[in-house]
N, C-alpha and C. Protein backbone atom coordinates (compact mmCIF):
# COMPACT_ATOMS: atom_id res chain seq x y z
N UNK A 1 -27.81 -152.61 -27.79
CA UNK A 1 -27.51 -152.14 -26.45
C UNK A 1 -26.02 -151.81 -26.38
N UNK A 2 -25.72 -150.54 -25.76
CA UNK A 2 -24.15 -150.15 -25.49
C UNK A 2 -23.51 -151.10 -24.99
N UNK A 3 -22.05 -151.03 -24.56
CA UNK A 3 -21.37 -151.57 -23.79
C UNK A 3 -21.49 -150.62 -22.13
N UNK A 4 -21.55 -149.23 -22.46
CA UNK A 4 -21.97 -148.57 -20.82
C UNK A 4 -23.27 -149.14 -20.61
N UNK A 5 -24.39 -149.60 -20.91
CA UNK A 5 -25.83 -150.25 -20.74
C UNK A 5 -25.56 -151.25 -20.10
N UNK A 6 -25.18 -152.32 -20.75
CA UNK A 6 -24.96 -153.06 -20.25
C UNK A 6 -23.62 -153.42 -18.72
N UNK A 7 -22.72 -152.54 -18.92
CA UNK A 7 -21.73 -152.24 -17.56
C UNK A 7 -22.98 -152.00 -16.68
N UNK A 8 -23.79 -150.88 -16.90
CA UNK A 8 -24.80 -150.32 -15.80
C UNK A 8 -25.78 -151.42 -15.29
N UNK A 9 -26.24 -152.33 -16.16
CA UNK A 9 -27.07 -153.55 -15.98
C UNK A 9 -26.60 -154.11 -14.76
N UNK A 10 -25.37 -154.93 -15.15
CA UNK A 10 -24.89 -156.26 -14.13
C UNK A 10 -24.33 -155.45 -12.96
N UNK A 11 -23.79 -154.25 -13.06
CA UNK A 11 -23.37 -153.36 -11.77
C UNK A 11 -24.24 -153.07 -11.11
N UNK A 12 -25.65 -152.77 -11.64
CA UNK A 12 -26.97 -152.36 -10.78
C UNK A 12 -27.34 -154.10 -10.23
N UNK A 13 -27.30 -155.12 -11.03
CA UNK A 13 -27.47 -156.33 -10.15
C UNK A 13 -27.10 -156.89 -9.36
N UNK A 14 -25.63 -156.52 -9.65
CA UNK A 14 -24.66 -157.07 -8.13
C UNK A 14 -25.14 -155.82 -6.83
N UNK A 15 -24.97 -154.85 -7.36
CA UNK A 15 -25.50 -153.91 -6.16
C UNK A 15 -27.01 -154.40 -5.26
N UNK A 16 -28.19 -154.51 -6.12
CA UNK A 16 -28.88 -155.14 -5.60
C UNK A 16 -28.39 -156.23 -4.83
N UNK A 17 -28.05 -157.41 -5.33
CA UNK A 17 -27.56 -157.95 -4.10
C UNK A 17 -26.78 -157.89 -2.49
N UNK A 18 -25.95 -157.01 -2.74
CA UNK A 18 -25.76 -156.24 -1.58
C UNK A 18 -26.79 -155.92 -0.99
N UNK A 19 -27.67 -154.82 -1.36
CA UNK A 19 -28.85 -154.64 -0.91
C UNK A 19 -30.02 -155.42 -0.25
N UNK A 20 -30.00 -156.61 -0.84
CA UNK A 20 -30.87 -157.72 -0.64
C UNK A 20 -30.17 -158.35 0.49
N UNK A 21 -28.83 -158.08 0.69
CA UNK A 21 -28.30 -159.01 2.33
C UNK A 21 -27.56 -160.20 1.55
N UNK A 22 -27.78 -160.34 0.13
CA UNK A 22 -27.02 -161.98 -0.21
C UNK A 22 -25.84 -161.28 -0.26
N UNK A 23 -24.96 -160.36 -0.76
CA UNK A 23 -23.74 -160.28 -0.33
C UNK A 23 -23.18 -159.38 0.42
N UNK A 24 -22.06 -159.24 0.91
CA UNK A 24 -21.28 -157.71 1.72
C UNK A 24 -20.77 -157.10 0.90
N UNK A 25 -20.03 -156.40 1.14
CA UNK A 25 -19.20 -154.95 0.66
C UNK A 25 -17.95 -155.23 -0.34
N UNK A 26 -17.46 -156.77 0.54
CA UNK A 26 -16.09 -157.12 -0.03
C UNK A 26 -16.56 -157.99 -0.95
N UNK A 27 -18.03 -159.23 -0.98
CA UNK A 27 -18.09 -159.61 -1.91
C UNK A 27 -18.64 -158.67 -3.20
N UNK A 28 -19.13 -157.89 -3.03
CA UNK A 28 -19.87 -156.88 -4.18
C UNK A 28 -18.42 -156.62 -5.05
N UNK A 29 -17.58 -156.02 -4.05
CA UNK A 29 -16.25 -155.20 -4.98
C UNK A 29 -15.66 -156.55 -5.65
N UNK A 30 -15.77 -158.01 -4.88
CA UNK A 30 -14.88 -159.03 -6.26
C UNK A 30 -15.35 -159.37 -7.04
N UNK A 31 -16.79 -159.43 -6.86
CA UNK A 31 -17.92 -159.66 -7.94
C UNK A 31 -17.71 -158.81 -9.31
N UNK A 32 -17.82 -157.54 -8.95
CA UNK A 32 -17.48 -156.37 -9.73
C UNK A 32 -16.35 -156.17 -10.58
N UNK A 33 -15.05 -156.73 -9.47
CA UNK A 33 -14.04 -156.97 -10.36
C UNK A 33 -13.60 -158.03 -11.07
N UNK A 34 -13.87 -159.44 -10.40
CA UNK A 34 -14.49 -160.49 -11.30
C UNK A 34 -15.55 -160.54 -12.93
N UNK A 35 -15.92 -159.78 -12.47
CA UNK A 35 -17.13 -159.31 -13.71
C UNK A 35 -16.49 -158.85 -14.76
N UNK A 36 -15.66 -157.66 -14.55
CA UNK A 36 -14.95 -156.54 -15.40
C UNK A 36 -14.12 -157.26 -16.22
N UNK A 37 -13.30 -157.80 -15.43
CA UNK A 37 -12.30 -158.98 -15.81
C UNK A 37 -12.61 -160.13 -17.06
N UNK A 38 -13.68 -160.74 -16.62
CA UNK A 38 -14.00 -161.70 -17.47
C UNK A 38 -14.78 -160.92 -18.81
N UNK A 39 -15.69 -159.83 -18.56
CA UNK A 39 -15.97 -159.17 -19.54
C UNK A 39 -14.96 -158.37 -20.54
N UNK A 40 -13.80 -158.40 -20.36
CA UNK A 40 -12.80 -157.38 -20.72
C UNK A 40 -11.74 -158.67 -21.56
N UNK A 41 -11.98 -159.54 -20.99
CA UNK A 41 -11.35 -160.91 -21.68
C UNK A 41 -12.35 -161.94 -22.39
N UNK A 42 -13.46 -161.98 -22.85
CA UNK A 42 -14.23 -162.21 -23.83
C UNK A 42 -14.09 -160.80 -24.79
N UNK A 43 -13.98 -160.15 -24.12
CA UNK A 43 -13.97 -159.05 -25.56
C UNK A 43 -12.97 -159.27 -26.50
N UNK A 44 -11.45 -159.82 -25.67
CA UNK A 44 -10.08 -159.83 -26.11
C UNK A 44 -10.22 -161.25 -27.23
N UNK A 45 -11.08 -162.13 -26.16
CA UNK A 45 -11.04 -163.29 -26.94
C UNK A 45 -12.04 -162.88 -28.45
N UNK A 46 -13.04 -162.82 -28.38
CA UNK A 46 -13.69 -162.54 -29.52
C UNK A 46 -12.83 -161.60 -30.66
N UNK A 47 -12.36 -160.74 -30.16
CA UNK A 47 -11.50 -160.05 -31.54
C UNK A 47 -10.30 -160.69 -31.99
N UNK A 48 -9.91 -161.77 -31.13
CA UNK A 48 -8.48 -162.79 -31.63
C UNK A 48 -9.47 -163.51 -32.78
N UNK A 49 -10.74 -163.80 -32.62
CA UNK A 49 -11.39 -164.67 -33.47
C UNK A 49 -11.43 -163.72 -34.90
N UNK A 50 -11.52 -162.53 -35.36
CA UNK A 50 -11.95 -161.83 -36.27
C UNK A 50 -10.70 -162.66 -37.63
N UNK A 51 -9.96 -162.58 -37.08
CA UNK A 51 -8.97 -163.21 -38.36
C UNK A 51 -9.51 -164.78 -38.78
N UNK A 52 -9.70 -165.45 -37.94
CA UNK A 52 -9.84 -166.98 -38.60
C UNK A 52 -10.96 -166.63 -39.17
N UNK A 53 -12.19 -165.93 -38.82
CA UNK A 53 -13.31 -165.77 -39.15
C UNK A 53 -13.40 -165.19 -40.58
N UNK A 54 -12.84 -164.21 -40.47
CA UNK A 54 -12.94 -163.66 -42.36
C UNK A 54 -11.86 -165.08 -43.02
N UNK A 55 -11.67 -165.61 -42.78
CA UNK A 55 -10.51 -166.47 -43.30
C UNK A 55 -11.76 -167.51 -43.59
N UNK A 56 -12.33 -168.18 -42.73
CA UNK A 56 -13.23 -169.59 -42.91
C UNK A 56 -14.41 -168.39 -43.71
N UNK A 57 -14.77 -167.12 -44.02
CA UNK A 57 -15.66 -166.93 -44.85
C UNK A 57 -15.11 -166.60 -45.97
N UNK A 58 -14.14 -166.34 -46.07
CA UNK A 58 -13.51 -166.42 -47.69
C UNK A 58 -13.32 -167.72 -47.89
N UNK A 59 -12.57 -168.68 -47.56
CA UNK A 59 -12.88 -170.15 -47.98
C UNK A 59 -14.27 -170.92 -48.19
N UNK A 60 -14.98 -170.80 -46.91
CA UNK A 60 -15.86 -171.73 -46.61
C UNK A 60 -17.16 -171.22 -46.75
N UNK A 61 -17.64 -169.78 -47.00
CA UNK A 61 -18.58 -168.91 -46.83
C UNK A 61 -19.53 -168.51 -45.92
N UNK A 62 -20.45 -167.98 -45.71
CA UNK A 62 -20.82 -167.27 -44.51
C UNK A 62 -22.00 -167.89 -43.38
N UNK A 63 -22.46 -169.08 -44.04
CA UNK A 63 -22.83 -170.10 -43.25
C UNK A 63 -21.76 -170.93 -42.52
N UNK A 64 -20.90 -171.22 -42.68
CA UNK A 64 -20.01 -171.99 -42.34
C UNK A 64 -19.29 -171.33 -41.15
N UNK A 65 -18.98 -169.99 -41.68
CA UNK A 65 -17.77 -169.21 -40.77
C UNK A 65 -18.88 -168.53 -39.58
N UNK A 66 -20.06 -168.45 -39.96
CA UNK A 66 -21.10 -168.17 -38.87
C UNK A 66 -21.52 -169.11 -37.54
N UNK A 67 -21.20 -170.52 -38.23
CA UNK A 67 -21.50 -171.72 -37.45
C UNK A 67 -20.33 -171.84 -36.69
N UNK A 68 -18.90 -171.20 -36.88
CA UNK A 68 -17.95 -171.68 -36.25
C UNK A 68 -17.55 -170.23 -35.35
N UNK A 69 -18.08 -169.39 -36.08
CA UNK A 69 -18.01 -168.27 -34.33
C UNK A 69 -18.86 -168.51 -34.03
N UNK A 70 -20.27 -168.89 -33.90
CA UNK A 70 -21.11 -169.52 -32.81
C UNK A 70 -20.58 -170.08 -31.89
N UNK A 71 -19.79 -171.36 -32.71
CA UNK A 71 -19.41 -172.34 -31.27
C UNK A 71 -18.47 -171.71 -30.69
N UNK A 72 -17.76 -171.25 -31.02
CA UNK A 72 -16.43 -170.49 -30.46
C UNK A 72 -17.14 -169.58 -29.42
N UNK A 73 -17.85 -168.76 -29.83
CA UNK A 73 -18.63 -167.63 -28.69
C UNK A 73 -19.36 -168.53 -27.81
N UNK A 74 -19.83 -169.59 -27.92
CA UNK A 74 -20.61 -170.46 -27.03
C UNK A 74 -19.63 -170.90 -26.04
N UNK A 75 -18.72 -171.57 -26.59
CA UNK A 75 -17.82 -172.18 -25.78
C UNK A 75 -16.94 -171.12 -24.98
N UNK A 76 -16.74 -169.60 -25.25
CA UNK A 76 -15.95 -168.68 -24.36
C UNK A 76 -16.92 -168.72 -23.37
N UNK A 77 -18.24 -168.15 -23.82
CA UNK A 77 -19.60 -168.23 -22.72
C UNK A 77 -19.01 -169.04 -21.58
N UNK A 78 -19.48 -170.58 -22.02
CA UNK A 78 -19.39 -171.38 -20.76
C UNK A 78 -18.40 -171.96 -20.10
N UNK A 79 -17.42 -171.63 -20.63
CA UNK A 79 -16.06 -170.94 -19.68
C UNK A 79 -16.31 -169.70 -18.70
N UNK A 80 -16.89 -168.57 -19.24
CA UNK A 80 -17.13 -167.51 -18.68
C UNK A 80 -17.74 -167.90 -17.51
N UNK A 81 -19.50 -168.49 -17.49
CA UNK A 81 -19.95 -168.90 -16.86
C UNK A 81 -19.45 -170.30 -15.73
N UNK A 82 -18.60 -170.99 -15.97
CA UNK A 82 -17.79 -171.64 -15.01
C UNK A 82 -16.72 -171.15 -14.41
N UNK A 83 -16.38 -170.04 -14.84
CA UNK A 83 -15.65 -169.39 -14.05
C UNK A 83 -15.89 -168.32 -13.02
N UNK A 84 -17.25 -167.63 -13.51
CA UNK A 84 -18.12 -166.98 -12.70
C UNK A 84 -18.63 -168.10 -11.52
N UNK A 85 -19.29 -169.06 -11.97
CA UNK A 85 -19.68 -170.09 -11.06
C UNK A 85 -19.25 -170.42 -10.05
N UNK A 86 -17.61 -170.99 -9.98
CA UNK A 86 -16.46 -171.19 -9.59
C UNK A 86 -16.15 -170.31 -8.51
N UNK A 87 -16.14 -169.16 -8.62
CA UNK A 87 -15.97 -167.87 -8.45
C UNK A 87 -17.07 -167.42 -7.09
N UNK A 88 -18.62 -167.60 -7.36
CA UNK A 88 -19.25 -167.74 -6.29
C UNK A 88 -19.53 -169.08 -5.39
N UNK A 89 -19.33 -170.08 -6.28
CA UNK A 89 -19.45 -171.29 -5.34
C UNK A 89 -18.26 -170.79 -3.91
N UNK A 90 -17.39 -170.80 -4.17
CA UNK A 90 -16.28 -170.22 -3.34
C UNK A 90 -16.37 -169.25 -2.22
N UNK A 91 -17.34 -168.62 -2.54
CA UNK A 91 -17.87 -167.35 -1.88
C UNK A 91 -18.33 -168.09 -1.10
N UNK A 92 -19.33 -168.68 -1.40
CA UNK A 92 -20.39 -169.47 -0.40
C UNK A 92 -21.73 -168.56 -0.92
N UNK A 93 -21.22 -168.48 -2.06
CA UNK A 93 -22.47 -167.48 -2.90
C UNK A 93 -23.98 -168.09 -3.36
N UNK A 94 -24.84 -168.50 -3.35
CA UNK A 94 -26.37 -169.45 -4.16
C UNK A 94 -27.13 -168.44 -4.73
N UNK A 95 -26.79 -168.20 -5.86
CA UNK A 95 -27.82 -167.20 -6.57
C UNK A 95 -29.05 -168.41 -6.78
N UNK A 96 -30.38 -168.02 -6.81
CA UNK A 96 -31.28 -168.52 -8.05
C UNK A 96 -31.31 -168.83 -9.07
């Protein structure tokens, strides 16, 4: 899946919500820019990882250096996701 696919995905979901009455106008646009944001900084973060990564697979080989960008990508995740969280708790946001 692209990176425009997926932009179009979560932009068509937050819109729905608008639509649906769970948010307004002003929450849609921080959502949106909240979104962009955090998506645009996992990207940043994941390519800071590309160096240690060929590094632990020339040492350690490709099970190893696979297991450790896992956790690394896991752990940006649920940062991501607590910060998204964070982000609507604040709102006074309750998704499902």
């Amino acid at each position: 899946m692209s990176s425009s696919t997926d932009d179009r995905d979560w932009i068509a979901r937050v819109e729905a919500l608008r639509e649906q009455g769970a948010i307004n106008d002003e929450e849609e646009a921080t959502l949106v820019r909240h979104l962009s944001e955090r998506r645009a900084g996992l990207e940043q973060s994941m390519a800071a990882l590309v160096p240690e990564y060929r590094r632990r697979l020339a040492a350690d080989g490709q099970t190893a250096a696979d297991d450790w960008v896992a956790a690394q990508a896991r752990g940006l995740g649920e940062a991501d996701a607590r910060a998204t969280r964070e982000l609507l708790d604040g709102m006074g946001i309750a998704l499902p």
